[in-house]
PDB file of N, CA and C in Angstrom:
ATOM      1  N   UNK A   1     101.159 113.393 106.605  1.00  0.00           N
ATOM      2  CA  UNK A   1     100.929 114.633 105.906  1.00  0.00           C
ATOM      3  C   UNK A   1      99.438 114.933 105.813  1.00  0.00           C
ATOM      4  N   UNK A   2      98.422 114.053 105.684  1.00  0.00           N
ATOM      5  CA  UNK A   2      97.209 114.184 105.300  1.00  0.00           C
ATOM      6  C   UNK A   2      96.618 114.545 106.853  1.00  0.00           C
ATOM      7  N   UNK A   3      97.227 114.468 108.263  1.00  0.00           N
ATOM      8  CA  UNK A   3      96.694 114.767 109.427  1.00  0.00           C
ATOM      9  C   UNK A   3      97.370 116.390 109.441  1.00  0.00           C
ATOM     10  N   UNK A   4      98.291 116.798 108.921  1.00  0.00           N
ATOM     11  CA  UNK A   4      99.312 118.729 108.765  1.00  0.00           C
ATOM     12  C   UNK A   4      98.000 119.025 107.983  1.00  0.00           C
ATOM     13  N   UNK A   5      97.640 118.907 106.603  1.00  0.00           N
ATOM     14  CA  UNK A   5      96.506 119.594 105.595  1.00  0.00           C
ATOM     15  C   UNK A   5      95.287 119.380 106.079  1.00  0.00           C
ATOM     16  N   UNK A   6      94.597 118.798 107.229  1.00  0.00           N
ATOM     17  CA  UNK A   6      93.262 118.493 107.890  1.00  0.00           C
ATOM     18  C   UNK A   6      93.399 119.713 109.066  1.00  0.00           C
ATOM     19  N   UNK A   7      94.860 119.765 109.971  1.00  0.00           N
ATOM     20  CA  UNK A   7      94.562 120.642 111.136  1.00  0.00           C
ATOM     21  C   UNK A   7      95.190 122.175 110.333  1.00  0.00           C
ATOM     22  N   UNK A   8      96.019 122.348 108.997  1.00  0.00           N
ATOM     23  CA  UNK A   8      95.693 123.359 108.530  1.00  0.00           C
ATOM     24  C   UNK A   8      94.451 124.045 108.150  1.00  0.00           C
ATOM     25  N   UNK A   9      93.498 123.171 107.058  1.00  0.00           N
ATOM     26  CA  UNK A   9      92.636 123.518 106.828  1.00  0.00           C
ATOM     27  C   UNK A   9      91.253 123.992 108.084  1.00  0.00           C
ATOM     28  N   UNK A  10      91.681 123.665 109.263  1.00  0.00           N
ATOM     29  CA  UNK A  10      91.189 123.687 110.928  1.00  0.00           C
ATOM     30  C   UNK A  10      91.290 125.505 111.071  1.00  0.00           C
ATOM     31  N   UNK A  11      92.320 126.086 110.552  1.00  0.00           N
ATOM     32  CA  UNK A  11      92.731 127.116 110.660  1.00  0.00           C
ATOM     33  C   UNK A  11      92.292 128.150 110.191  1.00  0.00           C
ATOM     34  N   UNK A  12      91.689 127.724 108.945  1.00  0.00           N
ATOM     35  CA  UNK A  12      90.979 129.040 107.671  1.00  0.00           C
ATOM     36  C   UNK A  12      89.531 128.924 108.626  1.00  0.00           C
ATOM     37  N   UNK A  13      89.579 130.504 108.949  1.00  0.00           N
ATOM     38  CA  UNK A  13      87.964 130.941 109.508  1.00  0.00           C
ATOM     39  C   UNK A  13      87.588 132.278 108.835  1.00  0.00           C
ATOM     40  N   UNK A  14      86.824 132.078 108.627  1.00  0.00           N
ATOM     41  CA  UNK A  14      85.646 133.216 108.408  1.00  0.00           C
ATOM     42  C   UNK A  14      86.098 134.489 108.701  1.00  0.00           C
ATOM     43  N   UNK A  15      86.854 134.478 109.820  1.00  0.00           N
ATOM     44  CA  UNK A  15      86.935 135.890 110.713  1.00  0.00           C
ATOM     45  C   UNK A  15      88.273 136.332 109.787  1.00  0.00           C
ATOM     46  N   UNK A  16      88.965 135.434 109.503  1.00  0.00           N
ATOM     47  CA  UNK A  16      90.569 135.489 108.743  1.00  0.00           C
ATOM     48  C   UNK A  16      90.495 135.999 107.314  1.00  0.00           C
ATOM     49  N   UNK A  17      89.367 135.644 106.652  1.00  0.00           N
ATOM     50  CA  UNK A  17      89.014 135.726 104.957  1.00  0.00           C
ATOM     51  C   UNK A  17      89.173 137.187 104.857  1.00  0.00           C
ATOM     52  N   UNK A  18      89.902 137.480 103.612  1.00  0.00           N
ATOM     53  CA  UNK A  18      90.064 138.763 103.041  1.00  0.00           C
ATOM     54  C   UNK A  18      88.896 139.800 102.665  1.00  0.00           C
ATOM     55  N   UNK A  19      88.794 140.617 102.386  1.00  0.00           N
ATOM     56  CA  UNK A  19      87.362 141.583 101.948  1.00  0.00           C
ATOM     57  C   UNK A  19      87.630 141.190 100.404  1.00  0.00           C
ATOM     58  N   UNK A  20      86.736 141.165  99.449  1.00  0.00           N
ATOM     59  CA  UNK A  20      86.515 140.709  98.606  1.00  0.00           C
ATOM     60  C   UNK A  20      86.947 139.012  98.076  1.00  0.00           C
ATOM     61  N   UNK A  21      87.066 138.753  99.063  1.00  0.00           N
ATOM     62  CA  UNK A  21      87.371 136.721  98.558  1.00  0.00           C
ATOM     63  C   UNK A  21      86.340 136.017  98.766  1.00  0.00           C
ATOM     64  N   UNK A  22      86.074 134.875  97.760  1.00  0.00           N
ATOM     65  CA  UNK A  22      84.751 134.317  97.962  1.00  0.00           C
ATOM     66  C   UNK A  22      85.268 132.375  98.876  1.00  0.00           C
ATOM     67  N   UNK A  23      84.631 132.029  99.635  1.00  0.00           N
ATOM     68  CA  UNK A  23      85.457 130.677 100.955  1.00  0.00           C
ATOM     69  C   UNK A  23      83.850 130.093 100.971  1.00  0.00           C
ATOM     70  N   UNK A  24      84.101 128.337 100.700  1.00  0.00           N
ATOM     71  CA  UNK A  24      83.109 127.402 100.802  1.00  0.00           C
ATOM     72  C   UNK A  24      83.399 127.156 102.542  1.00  0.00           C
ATOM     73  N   UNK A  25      82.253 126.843 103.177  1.00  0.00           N
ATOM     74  CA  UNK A  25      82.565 126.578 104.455  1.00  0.00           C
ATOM     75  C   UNK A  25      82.514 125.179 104.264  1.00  0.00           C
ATOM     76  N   UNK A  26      83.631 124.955 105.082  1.00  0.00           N
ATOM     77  CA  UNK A  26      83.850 123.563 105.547  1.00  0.00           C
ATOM     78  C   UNK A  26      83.354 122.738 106.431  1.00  0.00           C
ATOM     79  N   UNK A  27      83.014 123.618 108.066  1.00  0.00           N
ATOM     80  CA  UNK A  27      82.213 123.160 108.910  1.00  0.00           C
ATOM     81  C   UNK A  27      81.834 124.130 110.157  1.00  0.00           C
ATOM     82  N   UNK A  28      81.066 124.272 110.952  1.00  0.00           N
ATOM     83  CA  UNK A  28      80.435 125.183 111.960  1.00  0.00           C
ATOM     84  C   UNK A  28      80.561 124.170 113.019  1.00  0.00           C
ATOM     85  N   UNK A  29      82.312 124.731 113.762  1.00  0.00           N
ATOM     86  CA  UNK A  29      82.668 124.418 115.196  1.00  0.00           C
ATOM     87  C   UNK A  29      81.507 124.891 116.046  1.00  0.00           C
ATOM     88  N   UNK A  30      81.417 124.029 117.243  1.00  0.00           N
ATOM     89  CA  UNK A  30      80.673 124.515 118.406  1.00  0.00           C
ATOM     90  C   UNK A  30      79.277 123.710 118.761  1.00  0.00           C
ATOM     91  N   UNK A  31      78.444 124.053 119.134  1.00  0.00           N
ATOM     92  CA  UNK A  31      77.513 123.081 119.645  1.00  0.00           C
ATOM     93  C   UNK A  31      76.053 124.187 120.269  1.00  0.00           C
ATOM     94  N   UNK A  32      75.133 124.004 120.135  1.00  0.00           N
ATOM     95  CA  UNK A  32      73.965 124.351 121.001  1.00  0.00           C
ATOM     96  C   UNK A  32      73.957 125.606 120.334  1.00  0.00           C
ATOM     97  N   UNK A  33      73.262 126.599 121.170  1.00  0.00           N
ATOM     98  CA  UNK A  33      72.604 127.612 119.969  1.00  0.00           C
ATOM     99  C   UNK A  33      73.213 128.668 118.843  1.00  0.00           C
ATOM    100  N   UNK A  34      74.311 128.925 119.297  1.00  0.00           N
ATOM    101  CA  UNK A  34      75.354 129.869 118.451  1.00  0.00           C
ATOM    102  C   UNK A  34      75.284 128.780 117.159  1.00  0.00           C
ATOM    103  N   UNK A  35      76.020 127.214 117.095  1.00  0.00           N
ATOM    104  CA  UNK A  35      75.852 126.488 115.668  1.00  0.00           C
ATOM    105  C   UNK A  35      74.522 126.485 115.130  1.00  0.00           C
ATOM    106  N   UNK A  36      73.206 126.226 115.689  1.00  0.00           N
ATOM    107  CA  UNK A  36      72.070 126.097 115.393  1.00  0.00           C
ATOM    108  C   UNK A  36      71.618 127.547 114.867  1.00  0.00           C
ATOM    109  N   UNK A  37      72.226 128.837 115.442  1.00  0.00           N
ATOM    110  CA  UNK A  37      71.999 129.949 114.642  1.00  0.00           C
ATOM    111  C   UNK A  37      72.365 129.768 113.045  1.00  0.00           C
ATOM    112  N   UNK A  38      73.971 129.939 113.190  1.00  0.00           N
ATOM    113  CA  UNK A  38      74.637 130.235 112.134  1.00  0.00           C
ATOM    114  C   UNK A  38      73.873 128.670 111.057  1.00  0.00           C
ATOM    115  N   UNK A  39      73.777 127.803 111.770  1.00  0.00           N
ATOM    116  CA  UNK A  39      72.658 126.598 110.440  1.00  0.00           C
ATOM    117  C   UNK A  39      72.037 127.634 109.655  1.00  0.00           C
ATOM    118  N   UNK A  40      70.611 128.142 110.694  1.00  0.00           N
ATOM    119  CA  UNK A  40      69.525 128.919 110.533  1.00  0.00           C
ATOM    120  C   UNK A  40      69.705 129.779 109.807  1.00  0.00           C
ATOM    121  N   UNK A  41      71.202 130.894 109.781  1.00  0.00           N
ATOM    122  CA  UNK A  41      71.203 131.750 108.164  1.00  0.00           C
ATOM    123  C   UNK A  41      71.737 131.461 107.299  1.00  0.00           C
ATOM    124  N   UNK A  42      71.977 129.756 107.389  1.00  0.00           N
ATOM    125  CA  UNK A  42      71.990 129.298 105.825  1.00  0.00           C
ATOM    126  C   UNK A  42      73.898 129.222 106.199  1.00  0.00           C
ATOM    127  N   UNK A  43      74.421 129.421 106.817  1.00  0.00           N
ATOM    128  CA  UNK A  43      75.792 128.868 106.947  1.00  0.00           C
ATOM    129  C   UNK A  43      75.972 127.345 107.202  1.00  0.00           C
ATOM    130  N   UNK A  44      76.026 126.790 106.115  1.00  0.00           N
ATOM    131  CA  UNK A  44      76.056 124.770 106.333  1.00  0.00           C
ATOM    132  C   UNK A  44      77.156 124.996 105.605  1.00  0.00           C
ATOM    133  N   UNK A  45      77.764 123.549 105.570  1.00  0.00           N
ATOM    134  CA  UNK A  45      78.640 122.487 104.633  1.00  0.00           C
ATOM    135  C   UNK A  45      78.662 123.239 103.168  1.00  0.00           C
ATOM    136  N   UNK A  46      79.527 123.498 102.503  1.00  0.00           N
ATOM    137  CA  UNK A  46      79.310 123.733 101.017  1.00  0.00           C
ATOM    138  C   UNK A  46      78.882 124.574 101.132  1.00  0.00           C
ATOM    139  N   UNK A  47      77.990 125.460 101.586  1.00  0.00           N
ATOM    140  CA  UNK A  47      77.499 127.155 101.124  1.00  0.00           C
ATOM    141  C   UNK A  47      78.782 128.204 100.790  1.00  0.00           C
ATOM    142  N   UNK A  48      78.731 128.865  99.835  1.00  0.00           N
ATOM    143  CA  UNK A  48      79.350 129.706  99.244  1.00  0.00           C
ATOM    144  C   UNK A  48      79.309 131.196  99.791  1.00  0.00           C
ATOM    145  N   UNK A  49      80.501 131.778 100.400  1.00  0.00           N
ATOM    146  CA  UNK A  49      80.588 133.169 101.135  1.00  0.00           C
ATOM    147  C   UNK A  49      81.284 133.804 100.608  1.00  0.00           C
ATOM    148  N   UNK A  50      81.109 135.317 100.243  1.00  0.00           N
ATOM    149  CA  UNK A  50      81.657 136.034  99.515  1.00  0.00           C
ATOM    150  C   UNK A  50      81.672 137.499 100.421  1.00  0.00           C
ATOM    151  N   UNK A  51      82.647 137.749 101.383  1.00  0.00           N
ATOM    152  CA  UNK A  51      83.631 139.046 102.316  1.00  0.00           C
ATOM    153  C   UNK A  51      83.116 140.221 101.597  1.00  0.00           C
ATOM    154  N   UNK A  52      82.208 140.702 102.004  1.00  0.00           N
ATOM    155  CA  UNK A  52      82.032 142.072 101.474  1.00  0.00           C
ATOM    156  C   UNK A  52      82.711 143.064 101.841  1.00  0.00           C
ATOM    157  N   UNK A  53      82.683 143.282 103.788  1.00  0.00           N
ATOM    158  CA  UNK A  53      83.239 144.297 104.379  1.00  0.00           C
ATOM    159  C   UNK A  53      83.392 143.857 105.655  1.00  0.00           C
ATOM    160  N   UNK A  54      84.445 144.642 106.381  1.00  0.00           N
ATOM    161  CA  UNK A  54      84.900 144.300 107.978  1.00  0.00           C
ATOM    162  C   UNK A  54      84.891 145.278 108.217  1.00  0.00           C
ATOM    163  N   UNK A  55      84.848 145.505 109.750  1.00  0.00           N
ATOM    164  CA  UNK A  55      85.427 146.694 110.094  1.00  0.00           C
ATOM    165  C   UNK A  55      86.628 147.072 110.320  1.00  0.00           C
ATOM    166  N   UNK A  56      86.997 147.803 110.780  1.00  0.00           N
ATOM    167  CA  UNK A  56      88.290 148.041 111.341  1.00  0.00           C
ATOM    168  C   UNK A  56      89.050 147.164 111.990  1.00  0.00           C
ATOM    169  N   UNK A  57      88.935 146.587 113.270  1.00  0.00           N
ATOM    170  CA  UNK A  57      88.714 145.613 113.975  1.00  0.00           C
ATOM    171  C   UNK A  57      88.468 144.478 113.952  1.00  0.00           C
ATOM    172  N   UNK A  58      87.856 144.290 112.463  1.00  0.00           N
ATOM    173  CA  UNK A  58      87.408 143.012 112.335  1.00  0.00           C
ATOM    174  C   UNK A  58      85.517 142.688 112.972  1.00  0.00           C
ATOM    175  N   UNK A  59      85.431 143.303 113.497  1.00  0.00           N
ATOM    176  CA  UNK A  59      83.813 143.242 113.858  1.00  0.00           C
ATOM    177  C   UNK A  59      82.761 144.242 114.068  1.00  0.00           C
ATOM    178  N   UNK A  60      81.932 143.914 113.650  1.00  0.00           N
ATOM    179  CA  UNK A  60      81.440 142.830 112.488  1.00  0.00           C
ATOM    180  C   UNK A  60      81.970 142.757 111.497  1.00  0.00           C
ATOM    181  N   UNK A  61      81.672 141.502 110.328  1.00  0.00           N
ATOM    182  CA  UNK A  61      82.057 141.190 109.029  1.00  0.00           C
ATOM    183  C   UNK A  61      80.451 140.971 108.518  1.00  0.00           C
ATOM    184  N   UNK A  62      80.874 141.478 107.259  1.00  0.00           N
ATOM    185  CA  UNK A  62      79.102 141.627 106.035  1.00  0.00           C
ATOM    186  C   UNK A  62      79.933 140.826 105.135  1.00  0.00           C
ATOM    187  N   UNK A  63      78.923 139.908 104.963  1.00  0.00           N
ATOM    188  CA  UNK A  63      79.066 138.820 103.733  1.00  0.00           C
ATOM    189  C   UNK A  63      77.979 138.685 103.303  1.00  0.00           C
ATOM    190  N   UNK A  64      77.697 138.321 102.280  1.00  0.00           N
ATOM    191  CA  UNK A  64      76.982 137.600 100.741  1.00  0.00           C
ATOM    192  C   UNK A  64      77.080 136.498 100.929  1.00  0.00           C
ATOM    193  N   UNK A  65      75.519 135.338 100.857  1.00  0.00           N
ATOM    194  CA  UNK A  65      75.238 133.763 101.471  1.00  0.00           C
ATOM    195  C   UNK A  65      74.160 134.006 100.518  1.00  0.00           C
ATOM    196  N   UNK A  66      73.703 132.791 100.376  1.00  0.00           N
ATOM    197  CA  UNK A  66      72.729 132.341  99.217  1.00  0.00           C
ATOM    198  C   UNK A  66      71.864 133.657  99.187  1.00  0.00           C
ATOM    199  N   UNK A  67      72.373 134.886  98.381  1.00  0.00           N
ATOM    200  CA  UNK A  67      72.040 136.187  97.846  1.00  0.00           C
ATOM    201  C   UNK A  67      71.277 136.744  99.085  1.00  0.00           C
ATOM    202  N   UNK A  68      71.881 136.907  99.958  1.00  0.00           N
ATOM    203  CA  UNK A  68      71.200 138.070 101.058  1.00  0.00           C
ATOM    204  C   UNK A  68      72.567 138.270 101.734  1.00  0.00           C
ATOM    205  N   UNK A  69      72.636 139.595 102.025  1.00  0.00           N
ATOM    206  CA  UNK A  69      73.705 140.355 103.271  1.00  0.00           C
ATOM    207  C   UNK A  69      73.083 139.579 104.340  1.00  0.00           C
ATOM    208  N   UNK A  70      74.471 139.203 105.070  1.00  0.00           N
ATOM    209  CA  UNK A  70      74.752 139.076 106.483  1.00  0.00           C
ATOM    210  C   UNK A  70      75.619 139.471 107.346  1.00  0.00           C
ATOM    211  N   UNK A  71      75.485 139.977 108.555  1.00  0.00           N
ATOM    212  CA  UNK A  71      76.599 140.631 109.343  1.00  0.00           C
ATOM    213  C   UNK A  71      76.673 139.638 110.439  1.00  0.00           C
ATOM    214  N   UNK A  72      77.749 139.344 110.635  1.00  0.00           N
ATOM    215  CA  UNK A  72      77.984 138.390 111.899  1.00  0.00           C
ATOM    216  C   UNK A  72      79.069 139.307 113.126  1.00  0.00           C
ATOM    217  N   UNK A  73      78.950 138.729 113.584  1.00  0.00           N
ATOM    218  CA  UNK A  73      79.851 139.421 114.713  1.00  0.00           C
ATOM    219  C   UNK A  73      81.596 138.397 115.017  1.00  0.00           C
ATOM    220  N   UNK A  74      82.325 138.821 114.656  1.00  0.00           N
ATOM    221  CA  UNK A  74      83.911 138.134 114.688  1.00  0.00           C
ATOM    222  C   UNK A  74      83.535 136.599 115.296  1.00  0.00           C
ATOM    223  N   UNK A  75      83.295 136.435 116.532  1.00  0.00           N
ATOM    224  CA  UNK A  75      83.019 135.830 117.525  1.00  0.00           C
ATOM    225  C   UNK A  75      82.338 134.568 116.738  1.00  0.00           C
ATOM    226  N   UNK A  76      81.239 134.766 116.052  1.00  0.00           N
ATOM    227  CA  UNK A  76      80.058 134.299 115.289  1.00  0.00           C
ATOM    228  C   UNK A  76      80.908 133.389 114.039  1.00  0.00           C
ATOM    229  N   UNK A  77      81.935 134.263 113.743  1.00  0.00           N
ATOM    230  CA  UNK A  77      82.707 134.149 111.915  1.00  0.00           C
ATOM    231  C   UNK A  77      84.118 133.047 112.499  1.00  0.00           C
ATOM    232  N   UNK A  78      84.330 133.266 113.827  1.00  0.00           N
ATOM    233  CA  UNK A  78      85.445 132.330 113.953  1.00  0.00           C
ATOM    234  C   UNK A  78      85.401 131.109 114.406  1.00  0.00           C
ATOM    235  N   UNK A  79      83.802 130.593 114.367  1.00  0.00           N
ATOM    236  CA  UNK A  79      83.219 129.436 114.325  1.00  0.00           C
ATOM    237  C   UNK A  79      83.285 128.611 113.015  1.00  0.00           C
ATOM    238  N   UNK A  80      83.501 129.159 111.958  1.00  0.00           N
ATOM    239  CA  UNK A  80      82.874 128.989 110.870  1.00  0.00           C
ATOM    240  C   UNK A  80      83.870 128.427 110.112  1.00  0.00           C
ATOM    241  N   UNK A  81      84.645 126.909 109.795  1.00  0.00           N
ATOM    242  CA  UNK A  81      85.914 126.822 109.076  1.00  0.00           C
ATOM    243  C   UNK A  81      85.394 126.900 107.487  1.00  0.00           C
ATOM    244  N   UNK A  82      86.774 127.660 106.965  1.00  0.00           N
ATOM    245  CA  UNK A  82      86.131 127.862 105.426  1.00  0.00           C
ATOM    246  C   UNK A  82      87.573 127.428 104.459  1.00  0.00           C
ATOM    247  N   UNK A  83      87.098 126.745 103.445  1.00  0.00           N
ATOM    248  CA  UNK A  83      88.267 127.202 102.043  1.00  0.00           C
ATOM    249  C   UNK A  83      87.992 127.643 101.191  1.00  0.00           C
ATOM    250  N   UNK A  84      89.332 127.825  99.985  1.00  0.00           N
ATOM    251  CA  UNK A  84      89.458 128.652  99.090  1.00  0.00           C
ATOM    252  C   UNK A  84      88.873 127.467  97.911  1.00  0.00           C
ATOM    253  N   UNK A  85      88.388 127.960  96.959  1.00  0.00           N
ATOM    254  CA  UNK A  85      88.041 127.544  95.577  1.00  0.00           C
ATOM    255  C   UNK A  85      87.076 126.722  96.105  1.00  0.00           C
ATOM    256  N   UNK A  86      86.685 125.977  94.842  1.00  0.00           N
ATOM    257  CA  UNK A  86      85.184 125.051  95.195  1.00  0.00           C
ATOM    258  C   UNK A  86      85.685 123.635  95.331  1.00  0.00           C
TER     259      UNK A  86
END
């Protein structure tokens, strides 16, 4: 059971999060400069994200990160595994 709630929690991304829900990231899939970006605006382990707006489509998404807007691009957000509560 504890390997079902590890590849669930695999599942919650960034790109998936509702408009107004606030998701701790869990971890930044991927490797070489796209992860080393998303480091760089402060998307790590434990940082706190709060869904401001999507588009239509889903891309871009504007979120709230240690008090500055960010817009990522879908692509960017479905790197990003996140959960609910702290």
């Amino acid at each position: 059971m504890n390997n079902e709630s590890n590849n669930a929690s695999l599942n919650n991304r960034l790109s998936d999060a509702l408009i107004g829900s606030t998701v701790y990231v869990e971890s930044v899939l991927g490797e070489g400069r796209v992860k080393r970006r998303l480091f760089d605006m402060g998307i790590t382990p434990g940082a706190e994200i709060y869904v401001r707006k999507k588009a239509p489509l889903g891309d871009p998404i504007e979120v709230t990160i240690r008090n500055y807007e960010l817009t990522l691009r879908k692509t960017e957000a479905e790197a990003v595994v996140v959960r609910s509560g702290k």
